[in-house]
PDB file of N, CA and C in Angstrom:
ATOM      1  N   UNK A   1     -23.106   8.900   7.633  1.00  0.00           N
ATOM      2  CA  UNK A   1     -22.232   7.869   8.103  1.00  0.00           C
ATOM      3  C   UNK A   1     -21.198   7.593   7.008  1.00  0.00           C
ATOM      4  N   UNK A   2     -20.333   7.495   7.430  1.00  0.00           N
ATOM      5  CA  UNK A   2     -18.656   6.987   6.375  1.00  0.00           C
ATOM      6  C   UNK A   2     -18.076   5.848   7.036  1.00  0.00           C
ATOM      7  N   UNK A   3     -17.761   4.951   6.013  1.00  0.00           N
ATOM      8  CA  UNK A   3     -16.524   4.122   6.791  1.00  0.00           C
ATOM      9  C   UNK A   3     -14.844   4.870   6.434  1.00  0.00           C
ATOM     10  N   UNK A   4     -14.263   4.773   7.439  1.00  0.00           N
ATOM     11  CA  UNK A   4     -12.877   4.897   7.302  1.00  0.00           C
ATOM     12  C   UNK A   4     -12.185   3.544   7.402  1.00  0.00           C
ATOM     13  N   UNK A   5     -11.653   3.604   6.558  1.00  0.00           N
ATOM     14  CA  UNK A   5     -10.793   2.081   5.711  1.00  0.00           C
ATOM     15  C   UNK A   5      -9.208   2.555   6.282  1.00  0.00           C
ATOM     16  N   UNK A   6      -9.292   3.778   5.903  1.00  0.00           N
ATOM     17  CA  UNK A   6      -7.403   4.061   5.980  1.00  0.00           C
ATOM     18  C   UNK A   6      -7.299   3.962   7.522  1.00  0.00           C
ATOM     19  N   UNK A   7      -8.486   4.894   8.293  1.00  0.00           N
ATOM     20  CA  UNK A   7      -8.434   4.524   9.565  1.00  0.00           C
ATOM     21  C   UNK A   7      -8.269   2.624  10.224  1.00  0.00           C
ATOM     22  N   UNK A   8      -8.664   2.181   9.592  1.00  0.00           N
ATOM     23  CA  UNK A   8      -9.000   0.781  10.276  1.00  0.00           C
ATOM     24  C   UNK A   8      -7.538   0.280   9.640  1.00  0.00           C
ATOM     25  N   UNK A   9      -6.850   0.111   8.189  1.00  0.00           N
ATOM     26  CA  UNK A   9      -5.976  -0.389   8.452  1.00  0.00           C
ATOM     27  C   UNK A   9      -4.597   0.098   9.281  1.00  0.00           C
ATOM     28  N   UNK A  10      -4.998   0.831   9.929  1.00  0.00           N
ATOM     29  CA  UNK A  10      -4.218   1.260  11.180  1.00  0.00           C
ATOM     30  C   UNK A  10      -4.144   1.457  12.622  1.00  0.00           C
ATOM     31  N   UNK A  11      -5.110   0.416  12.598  1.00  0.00           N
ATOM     32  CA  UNK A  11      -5.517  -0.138  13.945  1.00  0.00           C
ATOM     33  C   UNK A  11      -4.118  -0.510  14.620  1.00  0.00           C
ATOM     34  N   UNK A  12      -3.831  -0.223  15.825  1.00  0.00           N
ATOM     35  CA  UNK A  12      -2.567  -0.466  16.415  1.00  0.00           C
ATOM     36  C   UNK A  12      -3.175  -2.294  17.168  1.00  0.00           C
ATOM     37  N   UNK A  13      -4.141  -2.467  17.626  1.00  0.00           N
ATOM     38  CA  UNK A  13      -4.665  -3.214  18.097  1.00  0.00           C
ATOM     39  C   UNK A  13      -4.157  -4.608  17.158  1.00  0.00           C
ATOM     40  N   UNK A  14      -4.630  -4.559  15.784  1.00  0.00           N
ATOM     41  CA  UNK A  14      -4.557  -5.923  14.948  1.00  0.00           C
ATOM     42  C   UNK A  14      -3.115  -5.627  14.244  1.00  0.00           C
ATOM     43  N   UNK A  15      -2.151  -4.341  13.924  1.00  0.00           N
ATOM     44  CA  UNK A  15      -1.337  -4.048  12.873  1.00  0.00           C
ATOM     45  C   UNK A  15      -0.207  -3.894  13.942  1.00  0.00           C
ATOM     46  N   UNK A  16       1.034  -4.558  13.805  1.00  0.00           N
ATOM     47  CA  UNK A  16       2.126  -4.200  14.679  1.00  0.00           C
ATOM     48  C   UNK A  16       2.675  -2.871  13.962  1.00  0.00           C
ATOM     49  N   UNK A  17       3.359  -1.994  14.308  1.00  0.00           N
ATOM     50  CA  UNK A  17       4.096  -0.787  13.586  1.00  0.00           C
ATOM     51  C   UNK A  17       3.308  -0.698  12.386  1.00  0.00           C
ATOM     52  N   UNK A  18       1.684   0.026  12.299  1.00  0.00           N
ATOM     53  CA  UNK A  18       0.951   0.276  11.216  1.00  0.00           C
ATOM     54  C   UNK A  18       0.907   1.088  10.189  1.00  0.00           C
ATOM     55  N   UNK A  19       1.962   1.906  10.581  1.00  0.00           N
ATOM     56  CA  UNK A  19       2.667   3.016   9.735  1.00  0.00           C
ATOM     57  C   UNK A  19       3.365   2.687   8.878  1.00  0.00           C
ATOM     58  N   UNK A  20       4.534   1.060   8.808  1.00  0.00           N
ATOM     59  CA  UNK A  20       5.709   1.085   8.104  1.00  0.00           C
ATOM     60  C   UNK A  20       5.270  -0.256   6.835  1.00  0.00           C
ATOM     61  N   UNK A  21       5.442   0.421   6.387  1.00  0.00           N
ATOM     62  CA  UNK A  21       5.376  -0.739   4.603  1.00  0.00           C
ATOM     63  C   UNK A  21       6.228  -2.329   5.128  1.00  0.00           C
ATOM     64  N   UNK A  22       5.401  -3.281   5.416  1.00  0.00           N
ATOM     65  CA  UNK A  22       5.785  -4.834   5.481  1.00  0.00           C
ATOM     66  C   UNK A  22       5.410  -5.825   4.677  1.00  0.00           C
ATOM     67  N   UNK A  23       6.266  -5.686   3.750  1.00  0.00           N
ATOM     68  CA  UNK A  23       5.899  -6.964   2.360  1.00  0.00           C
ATOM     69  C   UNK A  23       5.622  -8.215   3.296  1.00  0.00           C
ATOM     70  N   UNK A  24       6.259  -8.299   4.522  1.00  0.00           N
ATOM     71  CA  UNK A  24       6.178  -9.873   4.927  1.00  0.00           C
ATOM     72  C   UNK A  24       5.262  -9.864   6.166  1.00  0.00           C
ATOM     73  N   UNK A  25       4.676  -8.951   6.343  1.00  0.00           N
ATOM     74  CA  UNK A  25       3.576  -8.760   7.719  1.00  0.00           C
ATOM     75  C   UNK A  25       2.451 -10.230   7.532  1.00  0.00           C
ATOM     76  N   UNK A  26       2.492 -10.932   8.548  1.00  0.00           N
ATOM     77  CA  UNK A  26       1.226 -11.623   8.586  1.00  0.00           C
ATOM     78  C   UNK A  26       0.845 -11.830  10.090  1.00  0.00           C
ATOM     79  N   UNK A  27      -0.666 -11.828  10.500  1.00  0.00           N
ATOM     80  CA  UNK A  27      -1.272 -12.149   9.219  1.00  0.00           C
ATOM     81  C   UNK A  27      -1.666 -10.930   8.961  1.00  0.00           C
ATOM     82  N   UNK A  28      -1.988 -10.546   7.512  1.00  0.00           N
ATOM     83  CA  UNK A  28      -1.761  -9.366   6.734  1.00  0.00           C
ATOM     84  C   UNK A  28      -3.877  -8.787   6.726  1.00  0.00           C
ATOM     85  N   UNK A  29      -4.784  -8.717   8.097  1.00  0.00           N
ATOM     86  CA  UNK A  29      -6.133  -8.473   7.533  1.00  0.00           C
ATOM     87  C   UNK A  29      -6.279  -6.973   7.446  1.00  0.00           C
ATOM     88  N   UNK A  30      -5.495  -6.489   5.754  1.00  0.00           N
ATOM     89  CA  UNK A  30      -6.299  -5.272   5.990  1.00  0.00           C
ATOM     90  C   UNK A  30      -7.334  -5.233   5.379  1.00  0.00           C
ATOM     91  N   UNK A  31      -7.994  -4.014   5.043  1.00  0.00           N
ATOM     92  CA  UNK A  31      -9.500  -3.918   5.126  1.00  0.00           C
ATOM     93  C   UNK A  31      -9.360  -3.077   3.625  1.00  0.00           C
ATOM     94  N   UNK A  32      -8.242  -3.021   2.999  1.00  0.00           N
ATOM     95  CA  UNK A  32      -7.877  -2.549   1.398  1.00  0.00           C
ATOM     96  C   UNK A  32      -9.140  -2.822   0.497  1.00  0.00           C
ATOM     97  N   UNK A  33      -9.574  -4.183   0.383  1.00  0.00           N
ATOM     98  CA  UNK A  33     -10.386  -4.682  -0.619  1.00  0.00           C
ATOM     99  C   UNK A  33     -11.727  -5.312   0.090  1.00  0.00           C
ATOM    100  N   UNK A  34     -11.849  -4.919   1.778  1.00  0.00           N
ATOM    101  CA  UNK A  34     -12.969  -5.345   2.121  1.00  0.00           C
ATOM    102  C   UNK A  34     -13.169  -6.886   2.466  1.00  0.00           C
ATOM    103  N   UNK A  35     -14.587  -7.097   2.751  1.00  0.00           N
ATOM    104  CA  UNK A  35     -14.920  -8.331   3.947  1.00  0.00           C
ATOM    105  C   UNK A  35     -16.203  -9.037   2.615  1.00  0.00           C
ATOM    106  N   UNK A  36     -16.032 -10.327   3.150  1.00  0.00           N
ATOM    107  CA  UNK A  36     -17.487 -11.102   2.583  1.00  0.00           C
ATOM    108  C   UNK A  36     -18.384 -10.823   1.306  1.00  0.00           C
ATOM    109  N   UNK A  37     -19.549 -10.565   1.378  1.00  0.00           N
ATOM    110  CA  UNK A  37     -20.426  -9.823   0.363  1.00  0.00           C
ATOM    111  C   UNK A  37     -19.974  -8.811  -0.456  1.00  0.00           C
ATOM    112  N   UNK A  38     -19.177  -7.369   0.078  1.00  0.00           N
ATOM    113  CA  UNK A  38     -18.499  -6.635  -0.227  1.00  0.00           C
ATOM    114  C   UNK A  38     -17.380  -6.831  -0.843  1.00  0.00           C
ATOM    115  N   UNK A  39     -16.560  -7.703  -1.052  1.00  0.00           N
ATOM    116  CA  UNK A  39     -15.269  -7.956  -1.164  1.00  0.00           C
ATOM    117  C   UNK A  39     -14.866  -7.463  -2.818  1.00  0.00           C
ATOM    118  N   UNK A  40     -14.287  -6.728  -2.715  1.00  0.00           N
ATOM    119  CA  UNK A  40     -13.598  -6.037  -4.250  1.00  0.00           C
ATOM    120  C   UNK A  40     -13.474  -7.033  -5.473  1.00  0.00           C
ATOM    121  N   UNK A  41     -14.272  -7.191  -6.557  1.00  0.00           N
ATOM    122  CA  UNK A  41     -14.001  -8.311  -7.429  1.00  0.00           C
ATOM    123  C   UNK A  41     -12.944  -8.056  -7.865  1.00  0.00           C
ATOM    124  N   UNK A  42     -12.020  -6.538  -8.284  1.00  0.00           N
ATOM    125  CA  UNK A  42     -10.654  -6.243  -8.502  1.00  0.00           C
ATOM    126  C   UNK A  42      -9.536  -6.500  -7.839  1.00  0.00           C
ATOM    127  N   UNK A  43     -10.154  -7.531  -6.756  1.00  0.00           N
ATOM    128  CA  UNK A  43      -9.059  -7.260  -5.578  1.00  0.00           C
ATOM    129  C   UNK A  43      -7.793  -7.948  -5.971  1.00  0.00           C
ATOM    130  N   UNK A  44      -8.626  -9.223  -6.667  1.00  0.00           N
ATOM    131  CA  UNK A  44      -6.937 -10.524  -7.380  1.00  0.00           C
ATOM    132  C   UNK A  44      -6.075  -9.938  -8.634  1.00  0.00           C
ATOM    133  N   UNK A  45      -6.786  -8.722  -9.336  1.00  0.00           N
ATOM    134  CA  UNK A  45      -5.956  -8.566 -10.253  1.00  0.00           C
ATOM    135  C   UNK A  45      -5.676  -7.071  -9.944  1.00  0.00           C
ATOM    136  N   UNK A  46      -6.123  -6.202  -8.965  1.00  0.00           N
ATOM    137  CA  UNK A  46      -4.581  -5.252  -8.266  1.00  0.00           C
ATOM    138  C   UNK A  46      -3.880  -6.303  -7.508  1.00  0.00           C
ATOM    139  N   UNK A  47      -3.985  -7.133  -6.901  1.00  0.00           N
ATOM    140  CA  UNK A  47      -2.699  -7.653  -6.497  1.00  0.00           C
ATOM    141  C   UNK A  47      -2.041  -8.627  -6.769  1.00  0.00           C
ATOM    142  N   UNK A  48      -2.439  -8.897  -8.520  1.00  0.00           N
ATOM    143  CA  UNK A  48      -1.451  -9.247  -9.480  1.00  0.00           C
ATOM    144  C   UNK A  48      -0.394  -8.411  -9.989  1.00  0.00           C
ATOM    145  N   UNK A  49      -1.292  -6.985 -10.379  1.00  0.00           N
ATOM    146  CA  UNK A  49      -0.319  -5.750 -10.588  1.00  0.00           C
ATOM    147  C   UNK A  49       0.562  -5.217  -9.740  1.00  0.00           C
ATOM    148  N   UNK A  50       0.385  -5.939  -8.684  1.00  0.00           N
ATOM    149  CA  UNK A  50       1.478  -5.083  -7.401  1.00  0.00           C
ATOM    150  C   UNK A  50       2.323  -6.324  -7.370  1.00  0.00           C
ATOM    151  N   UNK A  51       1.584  -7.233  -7.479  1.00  0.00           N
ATOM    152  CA  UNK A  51       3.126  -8.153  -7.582  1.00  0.00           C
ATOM    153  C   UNK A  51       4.019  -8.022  -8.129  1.00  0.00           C
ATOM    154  N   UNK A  52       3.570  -7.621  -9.652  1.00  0.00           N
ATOM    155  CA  UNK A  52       4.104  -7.319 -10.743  1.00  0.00           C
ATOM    156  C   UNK A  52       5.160  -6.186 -10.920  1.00  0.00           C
ATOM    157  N   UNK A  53       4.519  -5.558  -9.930  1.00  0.00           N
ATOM    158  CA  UNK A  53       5.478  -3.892 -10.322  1.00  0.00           C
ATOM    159  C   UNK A  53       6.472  -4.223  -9.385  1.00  0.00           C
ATOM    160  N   UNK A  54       6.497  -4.821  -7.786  1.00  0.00           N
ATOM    161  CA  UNK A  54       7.108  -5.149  -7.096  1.00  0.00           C
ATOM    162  C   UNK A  54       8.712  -5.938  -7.481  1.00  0.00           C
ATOM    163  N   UNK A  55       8.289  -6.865  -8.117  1.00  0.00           N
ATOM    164  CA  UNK A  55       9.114  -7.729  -9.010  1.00  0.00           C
ATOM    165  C   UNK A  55       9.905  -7.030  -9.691  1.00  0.00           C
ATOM    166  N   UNK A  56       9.169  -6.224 -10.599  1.00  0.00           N
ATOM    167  CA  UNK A  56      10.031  -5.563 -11.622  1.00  0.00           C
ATOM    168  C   UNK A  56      11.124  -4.612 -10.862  1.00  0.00           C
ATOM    169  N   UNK A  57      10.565  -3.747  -9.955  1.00  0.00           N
ATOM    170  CA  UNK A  57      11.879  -3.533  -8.807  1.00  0.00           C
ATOM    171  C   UNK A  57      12.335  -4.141  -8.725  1.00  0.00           C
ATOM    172  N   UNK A  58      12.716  -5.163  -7.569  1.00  0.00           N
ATOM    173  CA  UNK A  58      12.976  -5.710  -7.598  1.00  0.00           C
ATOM    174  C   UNK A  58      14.687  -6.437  -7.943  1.00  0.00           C
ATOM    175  N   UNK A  59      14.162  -6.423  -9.182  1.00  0.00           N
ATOM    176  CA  UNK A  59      14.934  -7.187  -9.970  1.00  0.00           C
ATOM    177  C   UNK A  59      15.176  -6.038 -11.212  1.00  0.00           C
ATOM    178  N   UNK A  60      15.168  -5.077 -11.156  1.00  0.00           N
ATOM    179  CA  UNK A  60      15.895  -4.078 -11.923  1.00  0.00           C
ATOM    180  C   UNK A  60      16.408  -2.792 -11.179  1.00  0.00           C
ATOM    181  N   UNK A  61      15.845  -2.552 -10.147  1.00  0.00           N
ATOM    182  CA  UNK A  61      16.356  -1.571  -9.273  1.00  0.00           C
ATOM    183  C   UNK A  61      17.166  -1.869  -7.914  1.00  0.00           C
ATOM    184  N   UNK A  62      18.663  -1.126  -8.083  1.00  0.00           N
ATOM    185  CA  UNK A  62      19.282  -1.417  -6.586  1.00  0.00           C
ATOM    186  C   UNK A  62      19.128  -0.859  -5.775  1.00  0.00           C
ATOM    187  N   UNK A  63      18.699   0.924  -5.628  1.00  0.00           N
ATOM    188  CA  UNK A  63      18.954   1.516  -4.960  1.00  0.00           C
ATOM    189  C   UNK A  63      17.533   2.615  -5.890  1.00  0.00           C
ATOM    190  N   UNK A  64      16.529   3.385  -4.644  1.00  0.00           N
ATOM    191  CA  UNK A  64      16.012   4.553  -4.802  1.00  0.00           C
ATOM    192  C   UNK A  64      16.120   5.358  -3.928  1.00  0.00           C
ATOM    193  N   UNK A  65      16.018   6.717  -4.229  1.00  0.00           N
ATOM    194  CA  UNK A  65      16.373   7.968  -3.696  1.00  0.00           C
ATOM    195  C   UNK A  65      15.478   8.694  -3.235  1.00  0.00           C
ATOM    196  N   UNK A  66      14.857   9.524  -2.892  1.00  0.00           N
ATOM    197  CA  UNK A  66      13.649  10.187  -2.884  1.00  0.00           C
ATOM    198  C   UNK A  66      14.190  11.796  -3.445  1.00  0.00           C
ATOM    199  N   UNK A  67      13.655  12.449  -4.611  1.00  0.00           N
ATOM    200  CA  UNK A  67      14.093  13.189  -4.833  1.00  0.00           C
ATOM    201  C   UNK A  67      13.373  15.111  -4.407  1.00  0.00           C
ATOM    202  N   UNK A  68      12.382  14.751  -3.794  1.00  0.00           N
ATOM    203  CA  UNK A  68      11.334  15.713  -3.064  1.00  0.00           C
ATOM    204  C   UNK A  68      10.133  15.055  -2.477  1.00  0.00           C
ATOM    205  N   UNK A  69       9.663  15.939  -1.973  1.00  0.00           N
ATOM    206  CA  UNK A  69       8.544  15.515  -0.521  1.00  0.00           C
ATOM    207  C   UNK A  69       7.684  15.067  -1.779  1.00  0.00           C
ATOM    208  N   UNK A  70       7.061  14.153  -0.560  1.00  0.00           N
ATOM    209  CA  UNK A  70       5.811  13.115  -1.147  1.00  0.00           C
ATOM    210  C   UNK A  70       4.962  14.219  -0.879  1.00  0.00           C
ATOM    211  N   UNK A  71       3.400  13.754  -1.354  1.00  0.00           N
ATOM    212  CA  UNK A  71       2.439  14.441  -1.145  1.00  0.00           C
ATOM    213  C   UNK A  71       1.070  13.785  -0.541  1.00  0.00           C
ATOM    214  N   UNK A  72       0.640  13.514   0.091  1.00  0.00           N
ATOM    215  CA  UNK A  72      -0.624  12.470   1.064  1.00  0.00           C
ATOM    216  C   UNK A  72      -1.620  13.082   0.128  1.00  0.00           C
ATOM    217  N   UNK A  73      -2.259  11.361  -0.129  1.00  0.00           N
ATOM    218  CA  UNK A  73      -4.020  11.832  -0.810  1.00  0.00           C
ATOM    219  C   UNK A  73      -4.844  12.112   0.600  1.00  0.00           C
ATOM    220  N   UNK A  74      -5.250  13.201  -0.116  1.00  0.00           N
ATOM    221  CA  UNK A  74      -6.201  14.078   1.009  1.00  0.00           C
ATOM    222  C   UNK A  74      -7.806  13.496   1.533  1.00  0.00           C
ATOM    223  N   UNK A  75      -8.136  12.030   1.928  1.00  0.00           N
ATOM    224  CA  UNK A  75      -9.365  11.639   1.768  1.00  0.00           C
ATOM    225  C   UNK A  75      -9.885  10.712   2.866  1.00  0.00           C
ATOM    226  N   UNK A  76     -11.084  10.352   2.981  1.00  0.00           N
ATOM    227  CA  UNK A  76     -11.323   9.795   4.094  1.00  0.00           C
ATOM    228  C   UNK A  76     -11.949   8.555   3.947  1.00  0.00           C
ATOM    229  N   UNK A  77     -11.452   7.722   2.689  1.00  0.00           N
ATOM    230  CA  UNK A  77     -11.838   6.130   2.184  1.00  0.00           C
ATOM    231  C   UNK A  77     -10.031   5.931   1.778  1.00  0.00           C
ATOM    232  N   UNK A  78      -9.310   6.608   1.438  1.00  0.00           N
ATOM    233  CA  UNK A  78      -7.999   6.276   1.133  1.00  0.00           C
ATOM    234  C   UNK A  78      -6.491   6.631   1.738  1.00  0.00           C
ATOM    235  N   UNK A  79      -5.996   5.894   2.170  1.00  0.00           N
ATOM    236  CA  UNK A  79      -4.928   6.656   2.524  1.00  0.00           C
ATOM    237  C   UNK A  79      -3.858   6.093   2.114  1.00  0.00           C
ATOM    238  N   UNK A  80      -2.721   7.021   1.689  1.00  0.00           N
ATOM    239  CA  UNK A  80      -1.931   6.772   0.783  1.00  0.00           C
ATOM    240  C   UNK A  80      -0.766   8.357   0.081  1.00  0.00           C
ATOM    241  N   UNK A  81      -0.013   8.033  -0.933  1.00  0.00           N
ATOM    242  CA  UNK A  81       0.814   9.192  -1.715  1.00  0.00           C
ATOM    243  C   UNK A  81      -0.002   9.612  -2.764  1.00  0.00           C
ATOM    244  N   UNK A  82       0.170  10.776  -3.235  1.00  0.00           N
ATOM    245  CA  UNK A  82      -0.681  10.528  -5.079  1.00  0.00           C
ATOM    246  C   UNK A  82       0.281  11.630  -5.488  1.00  0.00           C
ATOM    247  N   UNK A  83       2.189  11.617  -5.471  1.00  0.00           N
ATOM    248  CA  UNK A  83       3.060  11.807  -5.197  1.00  0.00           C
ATOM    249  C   UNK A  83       3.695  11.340  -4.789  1.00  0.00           C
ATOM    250  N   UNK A  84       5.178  10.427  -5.251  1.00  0.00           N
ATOM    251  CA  UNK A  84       6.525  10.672  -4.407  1.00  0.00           C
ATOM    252  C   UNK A  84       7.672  10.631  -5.349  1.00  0.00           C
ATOM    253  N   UNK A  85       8.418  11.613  -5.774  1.00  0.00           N
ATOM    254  CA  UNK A  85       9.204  11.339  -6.421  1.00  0.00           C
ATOM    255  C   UNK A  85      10.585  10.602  -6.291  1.00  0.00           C
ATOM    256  N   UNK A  86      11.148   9.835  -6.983  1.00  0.00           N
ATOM    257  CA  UNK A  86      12.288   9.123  -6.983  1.00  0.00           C
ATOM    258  C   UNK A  86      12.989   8.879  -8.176  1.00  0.00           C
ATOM    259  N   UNK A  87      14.752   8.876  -7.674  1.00  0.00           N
ATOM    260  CA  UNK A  87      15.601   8.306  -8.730  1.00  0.00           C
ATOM    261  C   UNK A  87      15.613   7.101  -8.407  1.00  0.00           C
ATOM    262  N   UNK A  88      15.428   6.381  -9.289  1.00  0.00           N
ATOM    263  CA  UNK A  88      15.906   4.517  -9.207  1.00  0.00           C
ATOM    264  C   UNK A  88      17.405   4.519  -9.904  1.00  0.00           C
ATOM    265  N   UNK A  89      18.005   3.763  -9.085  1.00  0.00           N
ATOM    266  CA  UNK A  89      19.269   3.183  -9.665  1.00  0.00           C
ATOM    267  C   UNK A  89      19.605   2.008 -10.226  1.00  0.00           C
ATOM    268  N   UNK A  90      19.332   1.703 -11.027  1.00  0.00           N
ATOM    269  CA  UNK A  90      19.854   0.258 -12.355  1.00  0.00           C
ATOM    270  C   UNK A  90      20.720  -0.733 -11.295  1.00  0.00           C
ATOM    271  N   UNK A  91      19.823  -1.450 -11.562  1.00  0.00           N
ATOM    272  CA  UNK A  91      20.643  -2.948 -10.790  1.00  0.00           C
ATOM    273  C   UNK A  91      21.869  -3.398 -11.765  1.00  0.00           C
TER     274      UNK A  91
END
């Protein structure tokens, strides 16, 4: 038995357009860091660090490019890039 996580946060059912990156999606239940008992003790400080990196875009980058194909992590607990290259352009 496996759980699929990448599967579930792409439930069309609970996720409107589950495919497209929504900083402002709510309400936002994905299943990233898990439920109750389980629940990721890392979960508040990766998503301090994503705030963080977010920001720093943000507010230093105007414009990115993609400069070759991404590459999909190949797995069945994650889904995601582990690859994408880009030029950032200086705000």
């Amino acid at each position: 038995m496996t759980v699929w996580n990448a599967s579930a946060n792409f439930d069309e059912r609970v996720f409107d357009a589950p495919e497209r990156l929504r900083l402002d999606r709510t309400p936002d239940k994905h299943c990233t860091f898990a439920y109750g008992p389980h629940f990721c003790l890392g979960a508040y400080l990766a998503r301090t660090e994503i705030e963080a990196v977010l920001e720093g875009l943000r507010d230093r980058v105007a414009d990115m490019e993609q400069t070759g194909p991404s590459r999909p992590v190949y797995s069945n607990f994650l889904n995601g890039l582990c690859a994408l290259p880009l030029a950032l352009k200086p705000a």
